[in-house]
PDB file of N, CA and C in Angstrom:
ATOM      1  N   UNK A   1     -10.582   1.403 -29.954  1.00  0.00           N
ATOM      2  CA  UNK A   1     -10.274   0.145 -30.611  1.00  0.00           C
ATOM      3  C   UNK A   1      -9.224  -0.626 -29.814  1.00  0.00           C
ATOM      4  N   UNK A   2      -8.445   0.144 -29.495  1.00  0.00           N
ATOM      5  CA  UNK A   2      -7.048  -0.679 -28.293  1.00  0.00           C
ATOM      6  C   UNK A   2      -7.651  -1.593 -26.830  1.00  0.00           C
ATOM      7  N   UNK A   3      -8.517  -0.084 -26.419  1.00  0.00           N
ATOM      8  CA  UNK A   3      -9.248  -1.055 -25.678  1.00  0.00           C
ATOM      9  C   UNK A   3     -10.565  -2.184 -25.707  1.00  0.00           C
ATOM     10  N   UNK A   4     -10.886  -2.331 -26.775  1.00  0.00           N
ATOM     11  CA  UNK A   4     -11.674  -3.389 -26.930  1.00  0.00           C
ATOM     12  C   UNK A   4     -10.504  -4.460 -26.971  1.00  0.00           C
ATOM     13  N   UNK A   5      -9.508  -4.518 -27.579  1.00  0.00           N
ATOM     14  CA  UNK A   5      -8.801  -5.401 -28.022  1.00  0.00           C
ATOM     15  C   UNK A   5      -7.690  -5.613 -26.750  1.00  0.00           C
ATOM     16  N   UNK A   6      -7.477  -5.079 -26.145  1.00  0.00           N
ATOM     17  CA  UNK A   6      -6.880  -5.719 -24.719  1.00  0.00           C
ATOM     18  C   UNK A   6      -8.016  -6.304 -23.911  1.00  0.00           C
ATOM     19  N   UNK A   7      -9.382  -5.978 -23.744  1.00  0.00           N
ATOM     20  CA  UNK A   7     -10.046  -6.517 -23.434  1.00  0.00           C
ATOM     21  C   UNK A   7     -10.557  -7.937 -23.165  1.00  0.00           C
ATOM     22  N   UNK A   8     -10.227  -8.218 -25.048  1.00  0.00           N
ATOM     23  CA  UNK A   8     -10.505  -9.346 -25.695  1.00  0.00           C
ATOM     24  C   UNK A   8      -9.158  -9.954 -25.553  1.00  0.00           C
ATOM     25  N   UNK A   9      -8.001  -9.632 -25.328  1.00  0.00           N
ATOM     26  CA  UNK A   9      -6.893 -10.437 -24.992  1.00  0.00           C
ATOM     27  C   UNK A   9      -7.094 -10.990 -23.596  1.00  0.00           C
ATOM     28  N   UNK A  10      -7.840 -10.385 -22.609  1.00  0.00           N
ATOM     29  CA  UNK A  10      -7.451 -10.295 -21.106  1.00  0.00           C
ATOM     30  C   UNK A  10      -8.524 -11.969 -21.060  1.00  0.00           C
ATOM     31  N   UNK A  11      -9.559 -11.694 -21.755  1.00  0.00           N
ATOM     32  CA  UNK A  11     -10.508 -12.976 -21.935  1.00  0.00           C
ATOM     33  C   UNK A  11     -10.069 -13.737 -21.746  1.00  0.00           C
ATOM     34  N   UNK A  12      -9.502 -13.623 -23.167  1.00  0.00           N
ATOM     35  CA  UNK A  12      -9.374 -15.119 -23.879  1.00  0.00           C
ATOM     36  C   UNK A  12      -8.141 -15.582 -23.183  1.00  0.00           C
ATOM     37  N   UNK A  13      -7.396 -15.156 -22.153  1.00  0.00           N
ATOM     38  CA  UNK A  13      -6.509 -15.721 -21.577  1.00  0.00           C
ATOM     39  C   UNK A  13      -6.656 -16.435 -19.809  1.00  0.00           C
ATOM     40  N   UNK A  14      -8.044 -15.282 -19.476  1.00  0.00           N
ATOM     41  CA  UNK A  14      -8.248 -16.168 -18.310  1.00  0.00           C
ATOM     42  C   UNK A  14      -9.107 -17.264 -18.854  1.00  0.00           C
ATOM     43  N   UNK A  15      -9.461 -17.490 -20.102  1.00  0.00           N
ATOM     44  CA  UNK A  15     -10.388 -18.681 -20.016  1.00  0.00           C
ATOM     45  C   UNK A  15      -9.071 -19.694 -20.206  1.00  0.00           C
ATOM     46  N   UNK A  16      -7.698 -19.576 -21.291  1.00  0.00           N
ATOM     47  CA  UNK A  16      -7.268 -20.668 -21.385  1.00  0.00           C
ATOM     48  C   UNK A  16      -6.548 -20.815 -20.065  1.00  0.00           C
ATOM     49  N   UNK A  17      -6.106 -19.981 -18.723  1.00  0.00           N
ATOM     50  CA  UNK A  17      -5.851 -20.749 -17.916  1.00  0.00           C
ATOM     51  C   UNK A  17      -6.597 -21.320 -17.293  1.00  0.00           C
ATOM     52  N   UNK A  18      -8.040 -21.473 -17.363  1.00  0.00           N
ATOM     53  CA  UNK A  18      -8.753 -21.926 -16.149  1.00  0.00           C
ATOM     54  C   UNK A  18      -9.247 -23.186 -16.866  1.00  0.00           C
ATOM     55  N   UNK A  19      -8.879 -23.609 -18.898  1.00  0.00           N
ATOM     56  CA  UNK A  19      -8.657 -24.656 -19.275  1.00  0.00           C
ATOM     57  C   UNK A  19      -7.492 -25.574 -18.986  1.00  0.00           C
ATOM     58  N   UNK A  20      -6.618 -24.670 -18.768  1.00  0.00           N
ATOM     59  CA  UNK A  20      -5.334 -25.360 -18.557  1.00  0.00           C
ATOM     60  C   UNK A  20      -5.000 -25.897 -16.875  1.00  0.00           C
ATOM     61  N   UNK A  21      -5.696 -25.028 -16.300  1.00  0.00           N
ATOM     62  CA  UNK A  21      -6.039 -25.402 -14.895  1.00  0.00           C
ATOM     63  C   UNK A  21      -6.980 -26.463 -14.668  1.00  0.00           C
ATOM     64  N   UNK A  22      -7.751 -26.617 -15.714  1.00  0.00           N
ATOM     65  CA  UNK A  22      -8.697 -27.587 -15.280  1.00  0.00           C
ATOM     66  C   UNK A  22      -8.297 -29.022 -16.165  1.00  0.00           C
ATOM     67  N   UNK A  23      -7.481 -28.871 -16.954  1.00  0.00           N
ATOM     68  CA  UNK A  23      -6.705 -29.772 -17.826  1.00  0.00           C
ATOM     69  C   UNK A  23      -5.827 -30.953 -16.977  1.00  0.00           C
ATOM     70  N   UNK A  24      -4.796 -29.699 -15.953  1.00  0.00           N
ATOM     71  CA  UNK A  24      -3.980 -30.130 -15.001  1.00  0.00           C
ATOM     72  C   UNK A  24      -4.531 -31.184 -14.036  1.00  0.00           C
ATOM     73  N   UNK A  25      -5.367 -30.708 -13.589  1.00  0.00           N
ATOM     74  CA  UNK A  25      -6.202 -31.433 -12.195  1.00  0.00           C
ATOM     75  C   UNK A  25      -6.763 -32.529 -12.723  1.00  0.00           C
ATOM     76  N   UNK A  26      -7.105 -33.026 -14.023  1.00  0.00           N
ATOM     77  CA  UNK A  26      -7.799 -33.915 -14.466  1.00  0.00           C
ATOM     78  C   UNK A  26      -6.201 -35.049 -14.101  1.00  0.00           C
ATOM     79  N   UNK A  27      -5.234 -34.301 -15.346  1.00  0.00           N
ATOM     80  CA  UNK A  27      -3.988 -35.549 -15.299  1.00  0.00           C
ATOM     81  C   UNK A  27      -3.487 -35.573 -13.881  1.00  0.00           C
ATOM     82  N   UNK A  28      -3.544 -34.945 -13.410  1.00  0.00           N
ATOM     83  CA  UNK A  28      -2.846 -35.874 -12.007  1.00  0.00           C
ATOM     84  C   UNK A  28      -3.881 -36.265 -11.020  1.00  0.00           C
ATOM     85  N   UNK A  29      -5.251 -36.797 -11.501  1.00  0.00           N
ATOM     86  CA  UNK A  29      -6.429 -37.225 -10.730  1.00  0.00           C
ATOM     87  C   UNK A  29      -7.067 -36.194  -9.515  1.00  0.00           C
ATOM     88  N   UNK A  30      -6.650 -35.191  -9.635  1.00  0.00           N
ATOM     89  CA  UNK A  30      -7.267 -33.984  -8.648  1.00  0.00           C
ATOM     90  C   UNK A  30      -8.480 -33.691  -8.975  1.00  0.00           C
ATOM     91  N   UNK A  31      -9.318 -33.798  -9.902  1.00  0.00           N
ATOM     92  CA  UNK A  31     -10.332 -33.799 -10.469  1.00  0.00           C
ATOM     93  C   UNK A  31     -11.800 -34.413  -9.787  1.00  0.00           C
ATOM     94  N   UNK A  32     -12.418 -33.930  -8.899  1.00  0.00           N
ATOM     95  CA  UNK A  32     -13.464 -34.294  -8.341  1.00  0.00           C
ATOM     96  C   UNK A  32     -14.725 -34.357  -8.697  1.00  0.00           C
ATOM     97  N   UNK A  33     -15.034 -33.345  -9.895  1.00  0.00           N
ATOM     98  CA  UNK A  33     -16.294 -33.031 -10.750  1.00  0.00           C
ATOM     99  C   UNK A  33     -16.941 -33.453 -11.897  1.00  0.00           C
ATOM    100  N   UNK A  34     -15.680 -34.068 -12.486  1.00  0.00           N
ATOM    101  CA  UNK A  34     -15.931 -34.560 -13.752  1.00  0.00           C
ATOM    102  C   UNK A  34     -15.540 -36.348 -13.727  1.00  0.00           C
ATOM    103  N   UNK A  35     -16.327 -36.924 -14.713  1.00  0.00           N
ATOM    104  CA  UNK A  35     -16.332 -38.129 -14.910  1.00  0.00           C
ATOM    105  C   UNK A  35     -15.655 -37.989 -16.393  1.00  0.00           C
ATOM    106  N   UNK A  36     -14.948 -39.198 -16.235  1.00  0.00           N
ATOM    107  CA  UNK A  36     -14.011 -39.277 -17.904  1.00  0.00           C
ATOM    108  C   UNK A  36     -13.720 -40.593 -18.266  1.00  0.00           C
ATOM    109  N   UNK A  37     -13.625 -41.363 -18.787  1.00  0.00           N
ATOM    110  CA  UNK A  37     -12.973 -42.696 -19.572  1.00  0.00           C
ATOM    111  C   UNK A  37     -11.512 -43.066 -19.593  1.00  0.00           C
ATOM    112  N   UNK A  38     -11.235 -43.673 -19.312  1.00  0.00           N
ATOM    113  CA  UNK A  38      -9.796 -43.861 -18.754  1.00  0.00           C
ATOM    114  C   UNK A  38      -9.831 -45.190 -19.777  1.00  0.00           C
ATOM    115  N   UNK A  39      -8.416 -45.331 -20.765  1.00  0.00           N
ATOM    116  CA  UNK A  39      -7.809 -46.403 -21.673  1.00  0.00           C
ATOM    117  C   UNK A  39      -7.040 -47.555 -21.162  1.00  0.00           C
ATOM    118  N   UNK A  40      -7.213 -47.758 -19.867  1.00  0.00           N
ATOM    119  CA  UNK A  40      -7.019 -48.904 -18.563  1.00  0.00           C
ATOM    120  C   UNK A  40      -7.383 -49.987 -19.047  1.00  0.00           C
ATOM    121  N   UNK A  41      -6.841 -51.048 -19.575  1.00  0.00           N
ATOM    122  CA  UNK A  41      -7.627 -52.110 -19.669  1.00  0.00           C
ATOM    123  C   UNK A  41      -7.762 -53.014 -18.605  1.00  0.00           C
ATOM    124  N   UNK A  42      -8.584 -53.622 -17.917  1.00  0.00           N
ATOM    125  CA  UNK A  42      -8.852 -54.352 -16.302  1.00  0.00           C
ATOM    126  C   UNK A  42      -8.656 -55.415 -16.720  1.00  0.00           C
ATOM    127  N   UNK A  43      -7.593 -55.774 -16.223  1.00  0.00           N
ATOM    128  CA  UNK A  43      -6.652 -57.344 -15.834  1.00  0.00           C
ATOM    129  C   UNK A  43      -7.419 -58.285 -15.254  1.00  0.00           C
ATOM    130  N   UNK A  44      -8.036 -58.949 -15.843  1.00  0.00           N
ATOM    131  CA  UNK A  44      -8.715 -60.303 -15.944  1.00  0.00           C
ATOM    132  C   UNK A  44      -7.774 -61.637 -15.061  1.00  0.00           C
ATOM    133  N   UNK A  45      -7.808 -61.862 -13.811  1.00  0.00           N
ATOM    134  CA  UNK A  45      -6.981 -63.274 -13.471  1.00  0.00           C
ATOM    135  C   UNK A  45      -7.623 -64.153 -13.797  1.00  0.00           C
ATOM    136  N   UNK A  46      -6.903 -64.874 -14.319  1.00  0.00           N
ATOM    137  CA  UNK A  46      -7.322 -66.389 -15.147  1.00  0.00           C
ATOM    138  C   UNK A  46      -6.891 -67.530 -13.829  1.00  0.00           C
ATOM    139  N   UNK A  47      -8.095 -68.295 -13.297  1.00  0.00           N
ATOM    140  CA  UNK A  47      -7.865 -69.165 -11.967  1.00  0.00           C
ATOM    141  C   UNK A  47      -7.423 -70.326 -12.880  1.00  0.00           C
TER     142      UNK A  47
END
């Protein structure tokens, strides 16, 4: 039972770093793979 359950700890922790790794790379634009929506609104010059 111990070792199922370190098992299941060892998981669920490389998945949240490789969320948190992949979290990172998004906010500082390192992110090459994924497409996302950005809340930018594009500045319109008025001639």
């Amino acid at each position: 039972k111990r070792i199922r359950k370190n098992v299941c700890r060892e998981k669920t922790k490389k998945i949240a770093l490789k969320a948190f790794s992949l979290a990172q790379s998004i906010l500082t634009g390192r992110s090459k793979s994924f497409y996302y929506a950005t809340n930018k609104k594009v500045s319109e010059s008025t001639e």
